[in-house]
N, C-alpha and C. Protein backbone atom coordinates (compact mmCIF):
# COMPACT_ATOMS: atom_id res chain seq x y z
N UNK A 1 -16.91 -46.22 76.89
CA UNK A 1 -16.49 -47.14 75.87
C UNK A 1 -14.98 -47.02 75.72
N UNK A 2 -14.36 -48.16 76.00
CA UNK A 2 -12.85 -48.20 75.95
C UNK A 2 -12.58 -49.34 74.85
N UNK A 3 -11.62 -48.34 74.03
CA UNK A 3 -10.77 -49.14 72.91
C UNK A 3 -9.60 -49.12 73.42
N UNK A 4 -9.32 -50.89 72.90
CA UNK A 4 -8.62 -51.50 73.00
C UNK A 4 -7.23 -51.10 72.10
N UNK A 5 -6.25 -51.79 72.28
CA UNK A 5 -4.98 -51.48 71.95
C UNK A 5 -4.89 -51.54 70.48
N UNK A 6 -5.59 -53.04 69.74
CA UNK A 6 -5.83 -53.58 68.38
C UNK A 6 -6.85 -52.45 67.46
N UNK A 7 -7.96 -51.68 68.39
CA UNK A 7 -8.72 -51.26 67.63
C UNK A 7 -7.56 -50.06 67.79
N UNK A 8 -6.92 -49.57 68.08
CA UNK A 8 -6.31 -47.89 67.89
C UNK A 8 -5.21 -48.12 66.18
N UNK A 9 -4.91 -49.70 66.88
CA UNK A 9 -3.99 -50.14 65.72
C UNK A 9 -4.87 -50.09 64.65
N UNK A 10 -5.82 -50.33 64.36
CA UNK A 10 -6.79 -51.02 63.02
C UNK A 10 -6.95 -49.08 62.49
N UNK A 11 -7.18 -48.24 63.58
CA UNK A 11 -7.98 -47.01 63.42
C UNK A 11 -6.63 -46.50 62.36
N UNK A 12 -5.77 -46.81 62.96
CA UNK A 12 -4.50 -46.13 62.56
C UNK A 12 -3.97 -46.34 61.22
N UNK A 13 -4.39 -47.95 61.16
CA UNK A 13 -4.28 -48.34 59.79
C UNK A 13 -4.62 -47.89 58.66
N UNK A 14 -6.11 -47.75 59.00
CA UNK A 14 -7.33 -47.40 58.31
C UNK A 14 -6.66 -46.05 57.50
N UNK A 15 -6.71 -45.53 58.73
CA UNK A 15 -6.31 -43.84 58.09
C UNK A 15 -5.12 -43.65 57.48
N UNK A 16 -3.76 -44.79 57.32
CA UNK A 16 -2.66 -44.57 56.52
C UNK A 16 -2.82 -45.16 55.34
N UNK A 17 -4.15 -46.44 55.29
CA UNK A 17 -4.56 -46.80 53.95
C UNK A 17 -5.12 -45.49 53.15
N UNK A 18 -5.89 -44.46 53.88
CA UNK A 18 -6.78 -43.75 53.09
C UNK A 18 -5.60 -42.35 52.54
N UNK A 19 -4.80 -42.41 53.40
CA UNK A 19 -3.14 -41.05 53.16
C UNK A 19 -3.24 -41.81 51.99
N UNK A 20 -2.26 -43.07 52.12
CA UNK A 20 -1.94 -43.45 50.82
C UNK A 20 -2.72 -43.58 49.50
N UNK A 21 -3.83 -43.83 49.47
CA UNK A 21 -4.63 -43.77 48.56
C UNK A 21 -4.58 -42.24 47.79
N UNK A 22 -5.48 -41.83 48.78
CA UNK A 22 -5.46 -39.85 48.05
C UNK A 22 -3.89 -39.48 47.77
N UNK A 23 -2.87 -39.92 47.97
CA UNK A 23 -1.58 -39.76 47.64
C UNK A 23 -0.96 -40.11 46.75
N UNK A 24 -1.82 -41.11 46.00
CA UNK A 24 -1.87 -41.93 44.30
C UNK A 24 -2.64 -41.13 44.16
N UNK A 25 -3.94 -40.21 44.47
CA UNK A 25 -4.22 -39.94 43.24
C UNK A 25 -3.66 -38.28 42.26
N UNK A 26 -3.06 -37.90 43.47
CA UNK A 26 -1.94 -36.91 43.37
C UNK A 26 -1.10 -36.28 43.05
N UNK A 27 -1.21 -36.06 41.36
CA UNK A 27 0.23 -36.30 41.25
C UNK A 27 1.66 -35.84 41.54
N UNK A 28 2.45 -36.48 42.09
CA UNK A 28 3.09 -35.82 42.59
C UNK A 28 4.57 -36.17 41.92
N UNK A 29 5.39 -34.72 41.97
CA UNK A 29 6.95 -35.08 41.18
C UNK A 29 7.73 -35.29 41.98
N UNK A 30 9.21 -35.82 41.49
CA UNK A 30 10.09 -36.25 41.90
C UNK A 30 11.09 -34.80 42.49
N UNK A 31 11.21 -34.60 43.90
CA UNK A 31 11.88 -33.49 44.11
C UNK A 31 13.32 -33.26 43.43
N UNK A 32 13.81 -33.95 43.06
CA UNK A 32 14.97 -33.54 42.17
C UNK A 32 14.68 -33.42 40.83
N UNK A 33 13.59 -33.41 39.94
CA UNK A 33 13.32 -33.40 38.56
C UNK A 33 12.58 -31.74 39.07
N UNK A 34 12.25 -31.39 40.05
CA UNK A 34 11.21 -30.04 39.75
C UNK A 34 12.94 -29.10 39.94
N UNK A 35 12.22 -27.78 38.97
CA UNK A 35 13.42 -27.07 39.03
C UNK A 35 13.64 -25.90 40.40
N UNK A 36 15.28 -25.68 39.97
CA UNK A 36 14.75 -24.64 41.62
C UNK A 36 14.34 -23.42 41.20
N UNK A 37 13.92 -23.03 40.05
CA UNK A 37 13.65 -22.03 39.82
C UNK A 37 12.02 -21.34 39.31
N UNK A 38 11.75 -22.58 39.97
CA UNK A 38 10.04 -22.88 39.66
C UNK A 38 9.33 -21.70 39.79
N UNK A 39 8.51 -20.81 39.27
CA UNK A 39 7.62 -20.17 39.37
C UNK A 39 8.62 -18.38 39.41
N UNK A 40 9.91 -18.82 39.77
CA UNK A 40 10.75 -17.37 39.35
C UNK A 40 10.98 -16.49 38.55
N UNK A 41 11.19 -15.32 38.69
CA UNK A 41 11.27 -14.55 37.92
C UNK A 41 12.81 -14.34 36.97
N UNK A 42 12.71 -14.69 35.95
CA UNK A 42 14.43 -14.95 35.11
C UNK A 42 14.23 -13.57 33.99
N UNK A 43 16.07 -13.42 33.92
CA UNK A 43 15.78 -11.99 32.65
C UNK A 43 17.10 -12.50 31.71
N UNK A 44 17.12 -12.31 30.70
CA UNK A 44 17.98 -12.69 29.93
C UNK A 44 18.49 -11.25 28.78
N UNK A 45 19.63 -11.43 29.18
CA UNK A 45 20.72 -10.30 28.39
C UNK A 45 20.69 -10.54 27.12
N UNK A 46 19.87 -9.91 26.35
CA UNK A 46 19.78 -9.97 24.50
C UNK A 46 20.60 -9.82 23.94
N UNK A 47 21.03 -8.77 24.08
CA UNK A 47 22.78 -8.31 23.27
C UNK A 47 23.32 -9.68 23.26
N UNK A 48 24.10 -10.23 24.58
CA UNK A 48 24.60 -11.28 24.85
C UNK A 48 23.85 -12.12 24.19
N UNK A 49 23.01 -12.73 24.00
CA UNK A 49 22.73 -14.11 23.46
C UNK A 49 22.50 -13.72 21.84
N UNK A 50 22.15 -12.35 21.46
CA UNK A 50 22.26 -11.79 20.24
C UNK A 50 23.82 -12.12 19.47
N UNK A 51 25.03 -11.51 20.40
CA UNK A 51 26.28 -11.55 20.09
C UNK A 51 26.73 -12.98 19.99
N UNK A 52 26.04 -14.03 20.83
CA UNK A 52 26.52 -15.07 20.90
C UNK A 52 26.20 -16.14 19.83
N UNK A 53 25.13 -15.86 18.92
CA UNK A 53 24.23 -16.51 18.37
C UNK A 53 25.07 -16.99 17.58
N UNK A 54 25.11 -18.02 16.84
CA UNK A 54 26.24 -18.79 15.51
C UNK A 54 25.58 -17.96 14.38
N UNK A 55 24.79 -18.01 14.06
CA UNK A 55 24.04 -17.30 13.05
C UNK A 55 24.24 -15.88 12.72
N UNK A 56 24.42 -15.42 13.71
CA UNK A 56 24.38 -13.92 13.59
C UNK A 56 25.49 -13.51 12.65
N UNK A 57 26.83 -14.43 12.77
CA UNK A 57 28.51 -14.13 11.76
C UNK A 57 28.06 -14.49 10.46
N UNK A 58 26.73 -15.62 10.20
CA UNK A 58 26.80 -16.26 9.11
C UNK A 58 26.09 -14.88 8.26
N UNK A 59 24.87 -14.41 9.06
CA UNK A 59 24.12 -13.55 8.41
C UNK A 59 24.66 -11.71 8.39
N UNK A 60 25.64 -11.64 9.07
CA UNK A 60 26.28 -10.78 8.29
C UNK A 60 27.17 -10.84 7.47
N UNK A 61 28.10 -12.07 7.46
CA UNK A 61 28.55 -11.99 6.03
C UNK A 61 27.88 -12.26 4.75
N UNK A 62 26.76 -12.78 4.97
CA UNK A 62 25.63 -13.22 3.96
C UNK A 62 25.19 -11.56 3.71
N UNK A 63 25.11 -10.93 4.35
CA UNK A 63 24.58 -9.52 4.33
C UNK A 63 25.66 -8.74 3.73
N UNK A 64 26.84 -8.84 3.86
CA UNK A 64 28.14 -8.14 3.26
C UNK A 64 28.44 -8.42 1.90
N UNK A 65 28.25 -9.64 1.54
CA UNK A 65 28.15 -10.22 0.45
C UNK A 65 27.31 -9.94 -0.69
N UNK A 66 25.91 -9.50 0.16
CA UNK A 66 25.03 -8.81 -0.83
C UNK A 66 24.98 -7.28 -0.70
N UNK A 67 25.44 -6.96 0.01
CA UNK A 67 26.18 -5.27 -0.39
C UNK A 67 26.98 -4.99 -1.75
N UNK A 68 28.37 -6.33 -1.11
CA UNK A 68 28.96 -6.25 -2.27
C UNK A 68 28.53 -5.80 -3.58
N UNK A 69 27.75 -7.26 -3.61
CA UNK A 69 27.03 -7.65 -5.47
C UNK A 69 26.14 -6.24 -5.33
N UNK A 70 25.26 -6.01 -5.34
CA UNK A 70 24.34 -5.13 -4.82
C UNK A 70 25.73 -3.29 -5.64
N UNK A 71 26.46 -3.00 -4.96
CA UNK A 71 26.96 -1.92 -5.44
C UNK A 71 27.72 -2.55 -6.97
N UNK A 72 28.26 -3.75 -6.83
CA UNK A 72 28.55 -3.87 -8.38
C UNK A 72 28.12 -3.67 -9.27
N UNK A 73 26.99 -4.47 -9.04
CA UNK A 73 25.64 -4.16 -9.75
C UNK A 73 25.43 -2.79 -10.11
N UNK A 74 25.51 -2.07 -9.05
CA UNK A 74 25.02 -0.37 -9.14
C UNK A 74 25.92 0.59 -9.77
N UNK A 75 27.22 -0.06 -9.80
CA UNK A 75 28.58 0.60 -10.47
C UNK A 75 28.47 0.31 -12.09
N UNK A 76 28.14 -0.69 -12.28
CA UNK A 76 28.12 -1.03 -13.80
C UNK A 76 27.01 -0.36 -14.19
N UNK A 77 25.71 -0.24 -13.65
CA UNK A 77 24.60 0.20 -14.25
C UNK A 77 24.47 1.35 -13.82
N UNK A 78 25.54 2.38 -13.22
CA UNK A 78 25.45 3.62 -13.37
C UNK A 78 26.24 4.24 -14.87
N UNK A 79 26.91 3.54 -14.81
CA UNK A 79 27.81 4.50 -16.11
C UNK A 79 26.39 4.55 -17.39
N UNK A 80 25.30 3.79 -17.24
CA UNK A 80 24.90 4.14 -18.26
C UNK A 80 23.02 5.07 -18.35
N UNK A 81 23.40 5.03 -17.15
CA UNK A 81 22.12 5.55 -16.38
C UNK A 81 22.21 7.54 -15.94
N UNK A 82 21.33 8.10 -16.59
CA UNK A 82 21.05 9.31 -16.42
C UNK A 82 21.58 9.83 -14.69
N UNK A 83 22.10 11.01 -15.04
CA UNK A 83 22.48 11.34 -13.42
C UNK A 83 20.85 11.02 -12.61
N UNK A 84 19.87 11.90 -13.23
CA UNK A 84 19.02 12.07 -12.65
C UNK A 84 17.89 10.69 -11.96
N UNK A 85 18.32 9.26 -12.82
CA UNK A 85 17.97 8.47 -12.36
C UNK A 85 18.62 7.94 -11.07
N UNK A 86 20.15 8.13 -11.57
CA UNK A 86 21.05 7.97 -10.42
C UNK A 86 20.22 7.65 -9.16
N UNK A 87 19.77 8.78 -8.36
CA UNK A 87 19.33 8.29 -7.05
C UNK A 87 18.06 7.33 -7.09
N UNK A 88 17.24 7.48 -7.97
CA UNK A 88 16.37 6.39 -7.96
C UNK A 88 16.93 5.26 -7.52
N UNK A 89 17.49 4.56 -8.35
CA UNK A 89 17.96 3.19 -8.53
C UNK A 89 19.23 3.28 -7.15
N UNK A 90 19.95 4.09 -6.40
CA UNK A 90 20.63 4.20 -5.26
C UNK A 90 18.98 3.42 -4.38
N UNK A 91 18.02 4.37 -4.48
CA UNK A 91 17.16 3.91 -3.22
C UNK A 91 16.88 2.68 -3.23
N UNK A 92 16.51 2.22 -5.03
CA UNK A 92 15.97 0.64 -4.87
C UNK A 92 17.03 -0.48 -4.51
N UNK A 93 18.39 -0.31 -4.41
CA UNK A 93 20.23 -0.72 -3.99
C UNK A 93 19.71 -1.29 -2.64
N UNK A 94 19.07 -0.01 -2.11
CA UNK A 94 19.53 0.74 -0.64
C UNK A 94 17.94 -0.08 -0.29
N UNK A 95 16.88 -0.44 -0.74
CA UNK A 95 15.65 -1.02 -0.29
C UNK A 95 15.72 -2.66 -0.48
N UNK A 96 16.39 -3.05 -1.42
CA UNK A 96 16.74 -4.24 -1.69
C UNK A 96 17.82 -4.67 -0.44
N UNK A 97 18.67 -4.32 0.04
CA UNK A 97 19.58 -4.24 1.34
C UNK A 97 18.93 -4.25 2.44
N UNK A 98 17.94 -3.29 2.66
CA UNK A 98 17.63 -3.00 3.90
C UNK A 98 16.46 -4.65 3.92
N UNK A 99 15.47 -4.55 2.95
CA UNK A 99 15.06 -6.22 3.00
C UNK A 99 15.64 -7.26 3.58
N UNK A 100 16.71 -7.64 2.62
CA UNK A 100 17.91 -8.79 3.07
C UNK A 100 18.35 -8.97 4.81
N UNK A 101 18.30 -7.65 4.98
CA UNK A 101 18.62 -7.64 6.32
C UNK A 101 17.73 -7.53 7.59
N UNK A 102 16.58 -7.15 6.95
CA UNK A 102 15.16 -6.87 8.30
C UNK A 102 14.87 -8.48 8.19
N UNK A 103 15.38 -9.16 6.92
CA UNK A 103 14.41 -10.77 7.02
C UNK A 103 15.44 -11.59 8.13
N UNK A 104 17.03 -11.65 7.43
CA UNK A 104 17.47 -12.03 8.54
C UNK A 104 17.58 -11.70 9.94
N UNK A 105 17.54 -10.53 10.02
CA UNK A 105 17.13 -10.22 11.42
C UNK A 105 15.65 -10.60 12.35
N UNK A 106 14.90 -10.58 11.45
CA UNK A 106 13.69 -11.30 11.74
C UNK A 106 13.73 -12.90 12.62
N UNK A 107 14.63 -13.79 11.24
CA UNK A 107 14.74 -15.10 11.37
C UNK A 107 15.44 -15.37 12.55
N UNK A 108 16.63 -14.54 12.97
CA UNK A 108 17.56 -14.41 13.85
C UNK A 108 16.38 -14.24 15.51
N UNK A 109 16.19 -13.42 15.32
CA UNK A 109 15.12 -13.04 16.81
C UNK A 109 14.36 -14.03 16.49
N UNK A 110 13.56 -14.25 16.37
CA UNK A 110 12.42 -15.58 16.26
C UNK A 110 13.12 -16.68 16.60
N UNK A 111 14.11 -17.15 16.41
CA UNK A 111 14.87 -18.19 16.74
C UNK A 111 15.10 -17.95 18.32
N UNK A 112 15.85 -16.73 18.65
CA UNK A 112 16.16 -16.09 20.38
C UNK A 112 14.71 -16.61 20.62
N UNK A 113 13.91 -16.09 20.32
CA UNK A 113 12.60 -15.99 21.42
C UNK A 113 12.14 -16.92 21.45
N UNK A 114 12.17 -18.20 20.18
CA UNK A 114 11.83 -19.41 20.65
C UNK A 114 13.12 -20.49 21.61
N UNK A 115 14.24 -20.14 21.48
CA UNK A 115 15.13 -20.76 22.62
C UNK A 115 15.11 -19.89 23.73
N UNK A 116 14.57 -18.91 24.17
CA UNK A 116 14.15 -18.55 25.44
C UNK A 116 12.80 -18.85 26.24
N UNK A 117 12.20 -19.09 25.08
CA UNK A 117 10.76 -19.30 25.82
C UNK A 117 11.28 -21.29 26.28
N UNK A 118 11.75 -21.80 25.37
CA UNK A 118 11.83 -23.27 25.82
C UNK A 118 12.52 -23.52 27.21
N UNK A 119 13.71 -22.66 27.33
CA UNK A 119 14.54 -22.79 28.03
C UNK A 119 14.02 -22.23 29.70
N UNK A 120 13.19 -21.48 29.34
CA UNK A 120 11.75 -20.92 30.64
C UNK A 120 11.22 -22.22 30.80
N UNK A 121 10.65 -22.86 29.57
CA UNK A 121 9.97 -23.86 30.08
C UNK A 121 10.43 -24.88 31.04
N UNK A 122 12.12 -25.27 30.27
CA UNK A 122 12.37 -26.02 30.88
C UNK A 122 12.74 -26.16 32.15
N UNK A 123 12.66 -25.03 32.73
CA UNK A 123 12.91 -24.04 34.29
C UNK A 123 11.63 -23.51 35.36
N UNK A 124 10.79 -23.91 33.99
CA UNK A 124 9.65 -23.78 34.80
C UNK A 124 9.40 -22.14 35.45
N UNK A 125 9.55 -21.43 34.82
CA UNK A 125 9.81 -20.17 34.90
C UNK A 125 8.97 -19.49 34.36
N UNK A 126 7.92 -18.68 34.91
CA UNK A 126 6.88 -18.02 34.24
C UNK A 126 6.99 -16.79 33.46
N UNK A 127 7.97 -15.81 34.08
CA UNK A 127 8.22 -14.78 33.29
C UNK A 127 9.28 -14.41 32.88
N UNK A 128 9.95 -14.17 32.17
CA UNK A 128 11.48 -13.37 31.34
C UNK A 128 11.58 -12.23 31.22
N UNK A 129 12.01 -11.40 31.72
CA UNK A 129 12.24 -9.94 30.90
C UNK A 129 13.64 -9.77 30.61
N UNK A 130 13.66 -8.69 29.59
CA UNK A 130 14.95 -8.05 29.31
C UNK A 130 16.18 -7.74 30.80
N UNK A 131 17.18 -7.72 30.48
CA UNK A 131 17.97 -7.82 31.49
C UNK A 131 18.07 -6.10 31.95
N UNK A 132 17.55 -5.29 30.96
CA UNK A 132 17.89 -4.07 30.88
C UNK A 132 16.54 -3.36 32.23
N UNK A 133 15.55 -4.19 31.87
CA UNK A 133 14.68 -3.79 32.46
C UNK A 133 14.42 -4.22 33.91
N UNK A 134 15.54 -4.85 34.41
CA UNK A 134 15.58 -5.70 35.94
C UNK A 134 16.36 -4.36 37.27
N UNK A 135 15.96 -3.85 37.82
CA UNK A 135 16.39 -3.56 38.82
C UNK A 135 17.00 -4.16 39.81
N UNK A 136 16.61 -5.62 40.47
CA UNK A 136 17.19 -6.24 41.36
C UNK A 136 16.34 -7.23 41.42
N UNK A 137 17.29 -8.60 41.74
CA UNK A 137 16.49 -9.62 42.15
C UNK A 137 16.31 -10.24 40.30
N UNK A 138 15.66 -11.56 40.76
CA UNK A 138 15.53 -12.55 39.23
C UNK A 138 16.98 -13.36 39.36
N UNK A 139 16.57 -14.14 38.50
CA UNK A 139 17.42 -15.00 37.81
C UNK A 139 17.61 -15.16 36.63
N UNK A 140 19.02 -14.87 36.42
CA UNK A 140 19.88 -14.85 34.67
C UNK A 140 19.83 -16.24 34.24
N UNK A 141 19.06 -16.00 33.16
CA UNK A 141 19.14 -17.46 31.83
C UNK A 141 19.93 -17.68 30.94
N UNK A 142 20.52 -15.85 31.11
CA UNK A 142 21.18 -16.00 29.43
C UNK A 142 22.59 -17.01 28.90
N UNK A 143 23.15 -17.27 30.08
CA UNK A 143 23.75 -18.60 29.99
C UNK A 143 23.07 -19.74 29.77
N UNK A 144 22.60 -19.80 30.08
CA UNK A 144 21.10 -21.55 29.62
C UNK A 144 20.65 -21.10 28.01
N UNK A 145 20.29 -19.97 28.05
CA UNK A 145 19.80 -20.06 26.40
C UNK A 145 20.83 -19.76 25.30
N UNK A 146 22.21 -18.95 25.67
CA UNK A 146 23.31 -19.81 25.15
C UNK A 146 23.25 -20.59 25.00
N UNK A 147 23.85 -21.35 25.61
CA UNK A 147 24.25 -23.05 25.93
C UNK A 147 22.95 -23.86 24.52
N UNK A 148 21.48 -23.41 24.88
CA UNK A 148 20.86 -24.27 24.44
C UNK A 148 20.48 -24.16 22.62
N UNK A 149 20.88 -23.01 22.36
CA UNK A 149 21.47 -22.11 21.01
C UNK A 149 22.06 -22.84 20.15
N UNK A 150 23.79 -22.88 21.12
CA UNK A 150 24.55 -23.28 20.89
C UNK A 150 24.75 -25.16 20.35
N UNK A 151 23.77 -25.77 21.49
CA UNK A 151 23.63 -27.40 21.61
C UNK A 151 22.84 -27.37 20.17
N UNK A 152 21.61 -26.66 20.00
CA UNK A 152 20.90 -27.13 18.82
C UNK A 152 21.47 -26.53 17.40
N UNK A 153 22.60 -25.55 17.57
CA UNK A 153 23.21 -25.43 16.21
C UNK A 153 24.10 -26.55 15.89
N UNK A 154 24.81 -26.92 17.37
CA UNK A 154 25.90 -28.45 16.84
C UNK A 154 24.88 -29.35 16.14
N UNK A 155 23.56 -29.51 16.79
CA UNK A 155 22.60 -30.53 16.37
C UNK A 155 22.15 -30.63 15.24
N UNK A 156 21.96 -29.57 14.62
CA UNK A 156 21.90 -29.38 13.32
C UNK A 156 22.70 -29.79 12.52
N UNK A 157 23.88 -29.15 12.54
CA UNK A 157 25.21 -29.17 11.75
C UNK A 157 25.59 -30.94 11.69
N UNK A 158 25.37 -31.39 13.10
CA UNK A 158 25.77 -32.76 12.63
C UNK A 158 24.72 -33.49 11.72
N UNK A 159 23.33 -33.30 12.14
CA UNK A 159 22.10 -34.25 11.51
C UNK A 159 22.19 -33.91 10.08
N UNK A 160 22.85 -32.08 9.59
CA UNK A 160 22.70 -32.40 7.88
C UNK A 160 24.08 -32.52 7.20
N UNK A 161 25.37 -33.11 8.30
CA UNK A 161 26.49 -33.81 8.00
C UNK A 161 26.37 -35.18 7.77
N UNK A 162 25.44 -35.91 8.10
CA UNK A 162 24.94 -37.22 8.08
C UNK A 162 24.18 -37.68 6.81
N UNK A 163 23.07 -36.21 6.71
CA UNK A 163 22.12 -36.17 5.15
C UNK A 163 23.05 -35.99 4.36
């Protein structure tokens, strides 16, 4: 049985109709939208994006500020306060402080870890570790989650310059 020239053509057809088909149903991305860092391993320098944070200047002077008041407070209401209470009311100074500052520090990291995890996402990047904990090899984010820190504090600042 010999096929002809038309049937190899038709055969041929056939089978680039059926590529193309299963190839819609596929989905498939645009090689310049997938990242190159797809499925890599990235570590990001905390200190650094810690130090870099806008927030971090606001919330220690917000924190300095309530030191301040905080010992004023404790200066006026010692002169009339028993020595022996004295340290009491030092600890509740000194517990009221340490509060102020575990919350902002709280708010501060929670913020890092949600602009690092996005910034993975957007890299397509499955795992992050500390930069401290990298021996060799990976890829540094901590410029990207700068950057992206940085973009959504301008973003802010302008949207409640507008309100």
């Amino acid at each position: 049985m010999k096929w002809g020239k038309n049937v190899w053509i038709i055969v041929f057809a056939v089978i680039l109709l059926i590529a193309a088909g299963l190839s819609a149903l596929v989905p498939v991305k645009n090689i310049f939208l997938d990242s190159k860092y797809k499925g890599e391993i990235a570590y990001v320098d905390l200190e650094a994006v810690f130090d870099a944070h806008p927030f971090r200047k606001e919330a220690e002077s917000f924190l300095n500020q309530k030191a301040s008041q905080l010992q004023q407070e404790m200066e006026q209401k010692s002169a009339d306060v028993e020595r022996s209470n004295l340290q009491s009311m030092l600890r509740e100074y000194q517990q009221q402080l340490t509060d102020v500052e575990s919350k902002l520090l709280s708010d501060l990291l929670k913020e890092i870890d949600s602009s690092i995890k996005a910034v993975a996402e957007q890299n397509e990047v499955k795992f992050v570790l500390e930069k401290r904990n990298v021996l060799y090899g990976g890829y540094d984010l901590t410029d990207e989650v700068i950057k992206y820190i940085v973009d959504n504090d301008e973003n802010r600042a302008e949207s409640s310059e507008e309100n």
